[in-house]
N, C-alpha and C. Protein backbone atom coordinates (compact mmCIF):
# COMPACT_ATOMS: atom_id res chain seq x y z
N UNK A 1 64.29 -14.13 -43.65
CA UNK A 1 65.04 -15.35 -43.42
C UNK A 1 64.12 -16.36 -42.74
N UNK A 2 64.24 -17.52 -43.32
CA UNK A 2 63.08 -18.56 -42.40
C UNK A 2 64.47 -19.93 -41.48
N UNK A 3 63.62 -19.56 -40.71
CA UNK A 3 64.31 -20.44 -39.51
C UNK A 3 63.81 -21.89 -39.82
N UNK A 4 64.45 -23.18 -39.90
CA UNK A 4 64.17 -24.58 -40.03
C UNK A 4 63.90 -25.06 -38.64
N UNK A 5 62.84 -25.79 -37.98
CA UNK A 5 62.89 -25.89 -36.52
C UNK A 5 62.75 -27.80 -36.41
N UNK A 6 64.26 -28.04 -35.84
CA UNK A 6 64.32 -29.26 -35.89
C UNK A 6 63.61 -30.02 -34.74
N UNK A 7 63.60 -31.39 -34.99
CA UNK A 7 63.13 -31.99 -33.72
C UNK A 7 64.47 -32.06 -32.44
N UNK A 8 65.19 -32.04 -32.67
CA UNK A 8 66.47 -32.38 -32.00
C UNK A 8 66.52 -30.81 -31.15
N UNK A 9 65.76 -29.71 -31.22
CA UNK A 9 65.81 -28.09 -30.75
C UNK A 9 64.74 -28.44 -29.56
N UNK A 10 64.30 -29.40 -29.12
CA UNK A 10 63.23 -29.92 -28.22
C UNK A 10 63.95 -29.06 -27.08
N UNK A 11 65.18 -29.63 -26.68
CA UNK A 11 66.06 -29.73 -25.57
C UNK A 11 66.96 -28.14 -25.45
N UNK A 12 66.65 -27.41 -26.65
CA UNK A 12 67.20 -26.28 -26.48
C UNK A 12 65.91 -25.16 -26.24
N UNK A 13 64.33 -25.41 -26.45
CA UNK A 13 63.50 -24.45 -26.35
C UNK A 13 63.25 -24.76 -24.76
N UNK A 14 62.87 -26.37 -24.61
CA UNK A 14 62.13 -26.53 -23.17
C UNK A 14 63.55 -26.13 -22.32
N UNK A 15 65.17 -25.67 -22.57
CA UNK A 15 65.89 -25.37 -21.59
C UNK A 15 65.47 -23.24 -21.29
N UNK A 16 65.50 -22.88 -22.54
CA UNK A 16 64.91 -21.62 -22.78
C UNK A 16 63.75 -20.85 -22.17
N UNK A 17 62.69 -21.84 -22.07
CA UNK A 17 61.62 -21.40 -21.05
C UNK A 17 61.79 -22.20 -19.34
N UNK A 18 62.58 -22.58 -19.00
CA UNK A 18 62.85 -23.09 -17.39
C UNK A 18 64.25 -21.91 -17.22
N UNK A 19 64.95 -21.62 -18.20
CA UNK A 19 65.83 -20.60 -17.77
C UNK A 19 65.62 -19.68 -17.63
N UNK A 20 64.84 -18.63 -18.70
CA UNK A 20 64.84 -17.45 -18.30
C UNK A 20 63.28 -17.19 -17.52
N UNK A 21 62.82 -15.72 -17.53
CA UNK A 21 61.68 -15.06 -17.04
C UNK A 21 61.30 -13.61 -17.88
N UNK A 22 61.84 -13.96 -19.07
CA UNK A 22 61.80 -13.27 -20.12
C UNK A 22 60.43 -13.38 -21.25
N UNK A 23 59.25 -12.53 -20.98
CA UNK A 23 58.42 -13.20 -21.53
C UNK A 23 58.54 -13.63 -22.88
N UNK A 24 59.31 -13.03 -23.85
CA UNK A 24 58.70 -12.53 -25.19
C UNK A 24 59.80 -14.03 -25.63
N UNK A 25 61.27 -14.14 -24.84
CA UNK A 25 61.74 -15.02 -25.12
C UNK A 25 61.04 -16.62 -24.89
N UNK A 26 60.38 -17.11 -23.72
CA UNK A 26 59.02 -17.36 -23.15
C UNK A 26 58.08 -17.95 -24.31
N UNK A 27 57.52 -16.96 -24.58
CA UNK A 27 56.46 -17.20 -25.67
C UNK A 27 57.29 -17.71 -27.16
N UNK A 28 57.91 -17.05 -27.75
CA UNK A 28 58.85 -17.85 -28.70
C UNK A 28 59.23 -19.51 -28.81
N UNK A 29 59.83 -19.51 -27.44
CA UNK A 29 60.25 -20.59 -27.37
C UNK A 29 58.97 -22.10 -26.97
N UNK A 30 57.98 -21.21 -26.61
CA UNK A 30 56.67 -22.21 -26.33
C UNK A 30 56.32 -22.13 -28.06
N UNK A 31 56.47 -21.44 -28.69
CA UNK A 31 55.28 -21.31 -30.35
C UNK A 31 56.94 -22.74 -30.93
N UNK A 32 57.69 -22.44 -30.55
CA UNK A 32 58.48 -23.25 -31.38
C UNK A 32 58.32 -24.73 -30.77
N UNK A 33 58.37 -24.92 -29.69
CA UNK A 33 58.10 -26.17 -29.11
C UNK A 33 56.58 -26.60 -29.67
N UNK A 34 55.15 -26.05 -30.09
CA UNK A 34 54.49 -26.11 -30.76
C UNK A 34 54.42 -26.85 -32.35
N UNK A 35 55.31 -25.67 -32.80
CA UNK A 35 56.00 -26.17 -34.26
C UNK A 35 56.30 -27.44 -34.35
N UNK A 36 57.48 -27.72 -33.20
CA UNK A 36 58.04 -28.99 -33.29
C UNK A 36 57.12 -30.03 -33.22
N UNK A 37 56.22 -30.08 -32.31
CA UNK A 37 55.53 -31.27 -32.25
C UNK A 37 56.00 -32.22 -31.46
N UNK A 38 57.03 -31.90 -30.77
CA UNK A 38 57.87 -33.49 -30.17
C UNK A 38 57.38 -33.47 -28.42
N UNK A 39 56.30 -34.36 -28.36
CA UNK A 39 55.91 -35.23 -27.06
C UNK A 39 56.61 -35.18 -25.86
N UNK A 40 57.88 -34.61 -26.45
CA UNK A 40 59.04 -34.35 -24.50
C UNK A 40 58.55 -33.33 -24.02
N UNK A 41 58.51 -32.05 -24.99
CA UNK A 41 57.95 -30.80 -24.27
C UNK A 41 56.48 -30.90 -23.57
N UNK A 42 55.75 -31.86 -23.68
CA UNK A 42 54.04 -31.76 -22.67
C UNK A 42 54.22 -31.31 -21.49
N UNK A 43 55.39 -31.99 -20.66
CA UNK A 43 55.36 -32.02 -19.07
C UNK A 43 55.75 -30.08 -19.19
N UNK A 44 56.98 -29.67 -19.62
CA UNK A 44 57.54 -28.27 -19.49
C UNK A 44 55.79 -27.25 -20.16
N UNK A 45 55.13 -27.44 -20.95
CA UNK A 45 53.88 -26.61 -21.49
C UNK A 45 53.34 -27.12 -20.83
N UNK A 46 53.06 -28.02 -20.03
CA UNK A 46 51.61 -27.89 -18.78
C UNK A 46 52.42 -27.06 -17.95
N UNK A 47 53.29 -27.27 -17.36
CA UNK A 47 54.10 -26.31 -16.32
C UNK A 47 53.71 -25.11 -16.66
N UNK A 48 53.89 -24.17 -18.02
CA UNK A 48 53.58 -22.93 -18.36
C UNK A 48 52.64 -22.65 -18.42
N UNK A 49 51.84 -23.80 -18.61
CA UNK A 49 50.27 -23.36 -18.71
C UNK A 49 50.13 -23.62 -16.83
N UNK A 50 50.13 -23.81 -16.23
CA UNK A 50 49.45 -23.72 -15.03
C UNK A 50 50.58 -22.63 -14.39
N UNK A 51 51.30 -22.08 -14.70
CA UNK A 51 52.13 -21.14 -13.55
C UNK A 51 51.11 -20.29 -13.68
N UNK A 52 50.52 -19.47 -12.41
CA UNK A 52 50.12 -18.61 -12.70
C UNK A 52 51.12 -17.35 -12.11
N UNK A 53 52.31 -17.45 -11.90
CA UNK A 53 53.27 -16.50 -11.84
C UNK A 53 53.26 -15.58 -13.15
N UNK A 54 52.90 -16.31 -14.23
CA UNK A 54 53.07 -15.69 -15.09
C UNK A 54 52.60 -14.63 -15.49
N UNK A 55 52.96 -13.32 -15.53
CA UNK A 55 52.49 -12.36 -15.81
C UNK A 55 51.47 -11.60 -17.17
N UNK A 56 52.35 -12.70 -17.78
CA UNK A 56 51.70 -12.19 -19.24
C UNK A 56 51.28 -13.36 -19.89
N UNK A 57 49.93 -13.33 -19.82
CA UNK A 57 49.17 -14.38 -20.65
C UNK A 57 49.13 -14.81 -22.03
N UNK A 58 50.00 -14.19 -22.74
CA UNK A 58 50.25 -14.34 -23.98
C UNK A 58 51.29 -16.09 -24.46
N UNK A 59 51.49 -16.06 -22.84
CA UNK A 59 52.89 -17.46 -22.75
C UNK A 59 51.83 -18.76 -22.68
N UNK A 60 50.97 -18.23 -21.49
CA UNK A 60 50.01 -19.43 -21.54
C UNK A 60 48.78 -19.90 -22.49
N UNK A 61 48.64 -18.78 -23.12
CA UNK A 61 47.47 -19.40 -24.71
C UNK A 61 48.75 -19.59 -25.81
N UNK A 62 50.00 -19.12 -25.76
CA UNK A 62 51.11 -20.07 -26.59
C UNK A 62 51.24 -21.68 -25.90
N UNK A 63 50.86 -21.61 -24.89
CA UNK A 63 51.29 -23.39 -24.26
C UNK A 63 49.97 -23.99 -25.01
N UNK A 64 48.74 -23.47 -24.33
CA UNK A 64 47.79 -23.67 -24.83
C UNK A 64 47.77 -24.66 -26.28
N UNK A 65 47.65 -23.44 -26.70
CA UNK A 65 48.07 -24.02 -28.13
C UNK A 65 48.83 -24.78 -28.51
N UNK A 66 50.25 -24.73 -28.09
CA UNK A 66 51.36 -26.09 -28.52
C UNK A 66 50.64 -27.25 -27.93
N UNK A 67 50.11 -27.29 -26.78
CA UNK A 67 49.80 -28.72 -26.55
C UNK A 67 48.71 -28.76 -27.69
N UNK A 68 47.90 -28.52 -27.90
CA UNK A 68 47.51 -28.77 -29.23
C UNK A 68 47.63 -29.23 -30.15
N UNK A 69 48.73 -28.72 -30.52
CA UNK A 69 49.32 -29.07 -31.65
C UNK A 69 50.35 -30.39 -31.61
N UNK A 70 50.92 -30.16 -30.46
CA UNK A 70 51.43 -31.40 -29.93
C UNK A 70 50.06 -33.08 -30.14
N UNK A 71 48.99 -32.57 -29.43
CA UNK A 71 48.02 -33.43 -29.14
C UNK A 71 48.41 -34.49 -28.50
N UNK A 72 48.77 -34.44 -27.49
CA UNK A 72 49.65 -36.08 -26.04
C UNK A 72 48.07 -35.69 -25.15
N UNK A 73 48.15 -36.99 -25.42
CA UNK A 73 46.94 -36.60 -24.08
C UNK A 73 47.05 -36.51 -22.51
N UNK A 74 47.91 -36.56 -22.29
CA UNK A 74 49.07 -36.12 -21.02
C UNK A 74 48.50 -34.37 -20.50
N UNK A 75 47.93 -33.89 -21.32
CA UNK A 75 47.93 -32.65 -21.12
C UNK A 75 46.59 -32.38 -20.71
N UNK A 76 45.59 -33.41 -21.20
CA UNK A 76 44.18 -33.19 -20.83
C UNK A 76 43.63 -32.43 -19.53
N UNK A 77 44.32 -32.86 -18.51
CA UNK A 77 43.70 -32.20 -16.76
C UNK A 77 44.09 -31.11 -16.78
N UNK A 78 45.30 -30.71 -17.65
CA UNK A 78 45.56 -28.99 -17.48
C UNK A 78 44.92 -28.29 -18.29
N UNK A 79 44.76 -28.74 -19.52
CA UNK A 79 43.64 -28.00 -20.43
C UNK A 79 42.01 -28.24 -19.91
N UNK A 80 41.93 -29.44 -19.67
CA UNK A 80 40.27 -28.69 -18.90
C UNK A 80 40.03 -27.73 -17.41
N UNK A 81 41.22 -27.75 -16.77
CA UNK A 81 41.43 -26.99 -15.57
C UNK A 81 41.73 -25.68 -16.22
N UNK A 82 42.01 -25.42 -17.45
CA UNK A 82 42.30 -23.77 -17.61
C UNK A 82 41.24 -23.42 -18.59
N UNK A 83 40.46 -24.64 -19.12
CA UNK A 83 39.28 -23.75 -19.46
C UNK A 83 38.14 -23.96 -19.05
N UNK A 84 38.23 -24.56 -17.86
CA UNK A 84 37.51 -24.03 -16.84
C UNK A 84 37.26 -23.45 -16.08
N UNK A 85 38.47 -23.00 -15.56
CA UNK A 85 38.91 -21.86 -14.85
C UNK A 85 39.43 -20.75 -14.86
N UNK A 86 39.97 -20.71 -16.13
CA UNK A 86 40.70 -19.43 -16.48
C UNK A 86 39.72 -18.14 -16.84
N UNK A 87 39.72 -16.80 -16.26
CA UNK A 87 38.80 -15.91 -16.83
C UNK A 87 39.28 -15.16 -17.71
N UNK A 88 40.56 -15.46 -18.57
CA UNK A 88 40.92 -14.52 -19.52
C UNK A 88 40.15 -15.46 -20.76
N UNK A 89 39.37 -14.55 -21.67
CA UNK A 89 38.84 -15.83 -22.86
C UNK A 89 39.57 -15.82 -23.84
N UNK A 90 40.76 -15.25 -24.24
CA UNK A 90 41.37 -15.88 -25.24
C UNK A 90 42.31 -17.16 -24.64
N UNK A 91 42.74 -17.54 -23.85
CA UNK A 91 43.12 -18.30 -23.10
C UNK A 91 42.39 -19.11 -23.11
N UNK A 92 41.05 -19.43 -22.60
CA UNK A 92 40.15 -20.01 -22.55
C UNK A 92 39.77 -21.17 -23.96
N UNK A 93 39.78 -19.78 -24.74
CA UNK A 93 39.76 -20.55 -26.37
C UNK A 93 40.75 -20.86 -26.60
N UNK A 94 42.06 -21.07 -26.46
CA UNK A 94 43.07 -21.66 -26.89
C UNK A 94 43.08 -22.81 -26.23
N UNK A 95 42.51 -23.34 -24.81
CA UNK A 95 42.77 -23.97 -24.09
C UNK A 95 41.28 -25.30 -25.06
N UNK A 96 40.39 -24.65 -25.20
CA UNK A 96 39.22 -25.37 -26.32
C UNK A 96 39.71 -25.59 -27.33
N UNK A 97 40.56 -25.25 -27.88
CA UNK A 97 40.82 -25.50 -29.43
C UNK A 97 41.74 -27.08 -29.60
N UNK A 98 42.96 -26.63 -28.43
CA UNK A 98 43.74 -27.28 -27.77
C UNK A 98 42.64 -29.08 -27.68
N UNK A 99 41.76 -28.77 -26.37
CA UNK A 99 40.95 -29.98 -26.15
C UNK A 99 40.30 -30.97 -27.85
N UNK A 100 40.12 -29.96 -28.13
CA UNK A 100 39.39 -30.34 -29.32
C UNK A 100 40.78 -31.33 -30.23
N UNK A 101 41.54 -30.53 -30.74
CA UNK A 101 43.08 -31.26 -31.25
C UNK A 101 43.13 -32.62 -30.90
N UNK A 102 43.15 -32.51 -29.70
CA UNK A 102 43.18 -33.97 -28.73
C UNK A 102 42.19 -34.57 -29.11
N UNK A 103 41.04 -34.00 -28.75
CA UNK A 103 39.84 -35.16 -29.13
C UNK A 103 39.81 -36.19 -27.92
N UNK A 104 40.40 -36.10 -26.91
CA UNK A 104 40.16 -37.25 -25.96
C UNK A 104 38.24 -36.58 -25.19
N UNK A 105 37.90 -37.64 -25.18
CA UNK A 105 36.32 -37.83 -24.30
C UNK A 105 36.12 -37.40 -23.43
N UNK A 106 37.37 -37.23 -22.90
CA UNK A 106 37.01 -36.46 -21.04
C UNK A 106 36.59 -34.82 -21.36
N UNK A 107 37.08 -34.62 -22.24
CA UNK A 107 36.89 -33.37 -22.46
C UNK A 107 35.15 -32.70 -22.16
N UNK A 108 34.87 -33.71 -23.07
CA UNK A 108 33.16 -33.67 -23.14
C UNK A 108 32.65 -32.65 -22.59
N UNK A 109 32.76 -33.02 -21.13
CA UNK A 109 31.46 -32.79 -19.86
C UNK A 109 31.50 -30.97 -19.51
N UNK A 110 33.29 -30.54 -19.88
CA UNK A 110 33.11 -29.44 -19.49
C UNK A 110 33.07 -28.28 -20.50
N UNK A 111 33.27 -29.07 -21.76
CA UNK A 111 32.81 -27.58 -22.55
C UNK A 111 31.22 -27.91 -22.93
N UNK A 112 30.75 -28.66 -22.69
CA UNK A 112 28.67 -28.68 -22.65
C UNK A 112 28.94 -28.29 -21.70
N UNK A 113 29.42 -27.79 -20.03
CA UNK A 113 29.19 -27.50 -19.20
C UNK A 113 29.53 -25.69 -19.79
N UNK A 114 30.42 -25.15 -20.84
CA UNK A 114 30.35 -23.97 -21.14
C UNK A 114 29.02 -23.34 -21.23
N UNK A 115 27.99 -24.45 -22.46
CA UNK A 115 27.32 -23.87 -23.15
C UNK A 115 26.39 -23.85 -22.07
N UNK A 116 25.95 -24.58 -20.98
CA UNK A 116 24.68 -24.55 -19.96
C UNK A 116 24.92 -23.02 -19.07
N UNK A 117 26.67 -22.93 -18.77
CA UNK A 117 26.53 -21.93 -18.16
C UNK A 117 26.26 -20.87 -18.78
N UNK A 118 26.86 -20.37 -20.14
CA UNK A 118 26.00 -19.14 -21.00
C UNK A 118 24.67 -18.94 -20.95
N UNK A 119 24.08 -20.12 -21.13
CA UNK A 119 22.54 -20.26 -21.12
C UNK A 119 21.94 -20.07 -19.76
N UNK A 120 22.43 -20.19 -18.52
CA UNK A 120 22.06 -20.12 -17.19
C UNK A 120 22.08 -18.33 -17.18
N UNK A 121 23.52 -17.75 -17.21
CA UNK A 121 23.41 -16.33 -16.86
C UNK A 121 22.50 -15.19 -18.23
N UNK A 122 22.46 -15.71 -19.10
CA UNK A 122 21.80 -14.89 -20.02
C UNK A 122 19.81 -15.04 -19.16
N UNK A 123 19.89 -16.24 -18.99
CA UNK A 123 18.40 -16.56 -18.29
C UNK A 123 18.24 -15.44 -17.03
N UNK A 124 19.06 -15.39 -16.25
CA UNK A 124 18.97 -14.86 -15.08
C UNK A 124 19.38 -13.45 -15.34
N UNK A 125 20.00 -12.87 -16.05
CA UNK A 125 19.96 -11.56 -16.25
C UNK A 125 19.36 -11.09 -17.66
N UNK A 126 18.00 -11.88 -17.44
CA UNK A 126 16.94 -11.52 -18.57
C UNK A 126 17.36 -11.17 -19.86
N UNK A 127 18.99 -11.53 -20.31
CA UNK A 127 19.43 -11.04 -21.98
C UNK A 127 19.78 -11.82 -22.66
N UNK A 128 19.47 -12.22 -23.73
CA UNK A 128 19.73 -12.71 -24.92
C UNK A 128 21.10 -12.90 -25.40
N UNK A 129 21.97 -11.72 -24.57
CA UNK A 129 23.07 -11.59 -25.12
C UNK A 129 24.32 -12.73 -24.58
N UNK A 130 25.01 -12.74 -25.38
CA UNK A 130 26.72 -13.24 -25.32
C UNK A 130 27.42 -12.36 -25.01
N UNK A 131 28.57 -12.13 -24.46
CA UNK A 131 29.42 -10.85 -24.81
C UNK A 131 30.63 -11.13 -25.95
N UNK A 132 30.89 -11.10 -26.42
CA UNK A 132 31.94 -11.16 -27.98
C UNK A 132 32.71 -12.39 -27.14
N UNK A 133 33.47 -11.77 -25.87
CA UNK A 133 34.91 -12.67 -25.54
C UNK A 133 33.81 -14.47 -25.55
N UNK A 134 32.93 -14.29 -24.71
CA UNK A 134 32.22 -15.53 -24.29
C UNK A 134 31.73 -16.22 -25.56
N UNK A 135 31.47 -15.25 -26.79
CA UNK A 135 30.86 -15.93 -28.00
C UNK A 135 32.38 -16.83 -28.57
N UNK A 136 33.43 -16.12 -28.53
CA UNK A 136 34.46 -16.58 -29.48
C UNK A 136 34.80 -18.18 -28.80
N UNK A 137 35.09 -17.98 -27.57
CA UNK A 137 35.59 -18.87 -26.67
C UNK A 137 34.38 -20.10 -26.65
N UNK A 138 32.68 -19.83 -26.93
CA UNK A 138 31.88 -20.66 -27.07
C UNK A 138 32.26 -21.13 -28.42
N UNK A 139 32.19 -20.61 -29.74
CA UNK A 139 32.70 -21.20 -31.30
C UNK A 139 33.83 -21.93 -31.09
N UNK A 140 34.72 -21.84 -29.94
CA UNK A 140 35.67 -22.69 -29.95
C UNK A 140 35.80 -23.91 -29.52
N UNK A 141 34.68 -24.11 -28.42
CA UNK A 141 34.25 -25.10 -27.38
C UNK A 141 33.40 -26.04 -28.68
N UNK A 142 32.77 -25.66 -29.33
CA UNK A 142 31.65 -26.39 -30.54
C UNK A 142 32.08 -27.07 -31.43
N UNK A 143 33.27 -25.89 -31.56
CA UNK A 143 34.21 -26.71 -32.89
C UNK A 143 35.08 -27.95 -32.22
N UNK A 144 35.27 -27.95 -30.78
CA UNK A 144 36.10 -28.82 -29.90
C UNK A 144 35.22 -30.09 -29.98
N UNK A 145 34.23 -29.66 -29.69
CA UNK A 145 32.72 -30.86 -29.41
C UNK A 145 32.43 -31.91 -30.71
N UNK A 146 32.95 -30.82 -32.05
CA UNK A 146 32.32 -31.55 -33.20
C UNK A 146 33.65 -32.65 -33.66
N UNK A 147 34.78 -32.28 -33.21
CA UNK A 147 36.16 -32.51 -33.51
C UNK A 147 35.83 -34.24 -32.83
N UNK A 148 35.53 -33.88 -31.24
CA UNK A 148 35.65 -35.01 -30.34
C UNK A 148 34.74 -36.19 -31.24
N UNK A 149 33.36 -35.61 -30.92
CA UNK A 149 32.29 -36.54 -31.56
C UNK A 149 32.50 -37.22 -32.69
N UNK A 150 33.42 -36.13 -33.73
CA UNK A 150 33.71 -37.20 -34.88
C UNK A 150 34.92 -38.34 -34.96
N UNK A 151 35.86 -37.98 -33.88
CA UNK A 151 36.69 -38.92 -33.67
C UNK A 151 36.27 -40.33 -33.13
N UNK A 152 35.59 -40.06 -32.31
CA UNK A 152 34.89 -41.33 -31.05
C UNK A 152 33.63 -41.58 -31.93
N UNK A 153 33.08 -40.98 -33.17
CA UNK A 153 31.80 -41.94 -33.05
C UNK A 153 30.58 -41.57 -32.73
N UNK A 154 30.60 -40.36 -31.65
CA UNK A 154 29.50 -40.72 -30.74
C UNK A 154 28.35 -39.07 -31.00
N UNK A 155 27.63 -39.39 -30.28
CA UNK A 155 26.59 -38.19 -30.21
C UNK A 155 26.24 -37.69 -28.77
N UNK A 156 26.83 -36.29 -29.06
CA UNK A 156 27.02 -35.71 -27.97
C UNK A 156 25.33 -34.98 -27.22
N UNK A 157 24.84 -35.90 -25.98
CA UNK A 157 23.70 -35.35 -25.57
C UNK A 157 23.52 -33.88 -24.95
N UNK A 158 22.44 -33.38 -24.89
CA UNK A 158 22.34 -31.72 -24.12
C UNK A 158 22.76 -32.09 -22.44
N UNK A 159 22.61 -32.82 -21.73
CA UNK A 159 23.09 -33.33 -20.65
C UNK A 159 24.36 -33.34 -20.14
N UNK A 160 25.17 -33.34 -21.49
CA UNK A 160 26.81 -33.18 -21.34
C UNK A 160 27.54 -35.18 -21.80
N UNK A 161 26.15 -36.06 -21.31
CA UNK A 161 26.83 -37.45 -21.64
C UNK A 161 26.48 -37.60 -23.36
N UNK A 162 26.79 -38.91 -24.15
CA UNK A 162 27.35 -39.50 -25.10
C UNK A 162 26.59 -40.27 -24.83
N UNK A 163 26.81 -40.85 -26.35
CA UNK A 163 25.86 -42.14 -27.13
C UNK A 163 26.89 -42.69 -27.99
N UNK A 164 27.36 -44.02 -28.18
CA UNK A 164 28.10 -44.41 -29.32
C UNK A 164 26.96 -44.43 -30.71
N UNK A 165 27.14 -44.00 -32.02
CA UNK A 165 26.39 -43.91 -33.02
C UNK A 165 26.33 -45.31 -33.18
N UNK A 166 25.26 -45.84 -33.65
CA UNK A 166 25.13 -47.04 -34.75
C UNK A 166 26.38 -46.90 -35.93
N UNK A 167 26.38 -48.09 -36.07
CA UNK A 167 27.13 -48.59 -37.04
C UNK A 167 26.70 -48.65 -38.41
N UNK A 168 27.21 -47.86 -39.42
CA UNK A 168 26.26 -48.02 -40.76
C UNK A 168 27.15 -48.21 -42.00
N UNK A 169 26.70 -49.54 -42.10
CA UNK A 169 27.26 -50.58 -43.09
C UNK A 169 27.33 -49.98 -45.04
């Protein structure tokens, strides 16, 4: 059976996740507020994305993601605060994928600030290596970077700042 998910269900998912503490109901109701797309739910999915009451992280890479998909740029300070901070990396990458969606500029500084820090600890503990979670969550940050750059124009320096491209007629 396929469920139709209206815009007008805004007011029945964002009541669904402030009512209960039910994860699985929780996460549902964040993937559908996703679906929807409708701009009321940002304020209630930053809320979920920054509780860290939350036990099960599966709610907050669903917020993650809806703001995403949403794309309000209202959401920007909580998505670079959770993937900057967050040490779970699928979270992390949802929270990049998310930035990227948006495409707003601020984003910039801190996923080049991903790739310097990979490159800092691989230096200092003499390995070459990535570990899988840090590789996925980096492919996500790149694809965020290439998303931004092509929206704005610009060329993204190793420094973390921007260049507006020339104009080509």
């Amino acid at each position: 059976m396929t469920f139709v998910i209206k815009r007008e269900s805004t007011d029945f998912y964002t009541n669904s996740i402030t009512r209960t503490h039910v994860k699985y109901v929780r996460r549902a109701a964040v993937r559908a507020l996703g679906k929807i797309g409708d701009a009321r739910a940002v304020d209630v999915l930053v809320s979920v994305l920054n509780d860290k009451k939350d036990d099960w992280l599966g709610v907050c890479e669903a917020a993650a993601k809806a703001l995403g998909n949403i794309g309000d740029a209202r959401a920007m300070d909580a998505l670079i605060m959770t993937f900057s901070k967050e040490p779970n990396w699928y979270v992390r990458q949802a929270a990049a994928e998310a930035l990227g969606n948006i495409g707003d500029g601020r984003a910039v500084a801190v996923l080049v600030a991903a790739f310097k820090e990979n490159v800092t600890r691989a230096r200092r503990t003499d390995q070459g290596l990535i570990a899988a979670a840090d590789k996925e969550t980096l492919i996500a940050a790149a694809k965020a970077l290439k998303n931004i750059s092509a929206r704005h124009k610009i060329c993204i320096l190793p420094d973390g700042s921007w260049k507006k491209l020339p104009r080509v007629n």
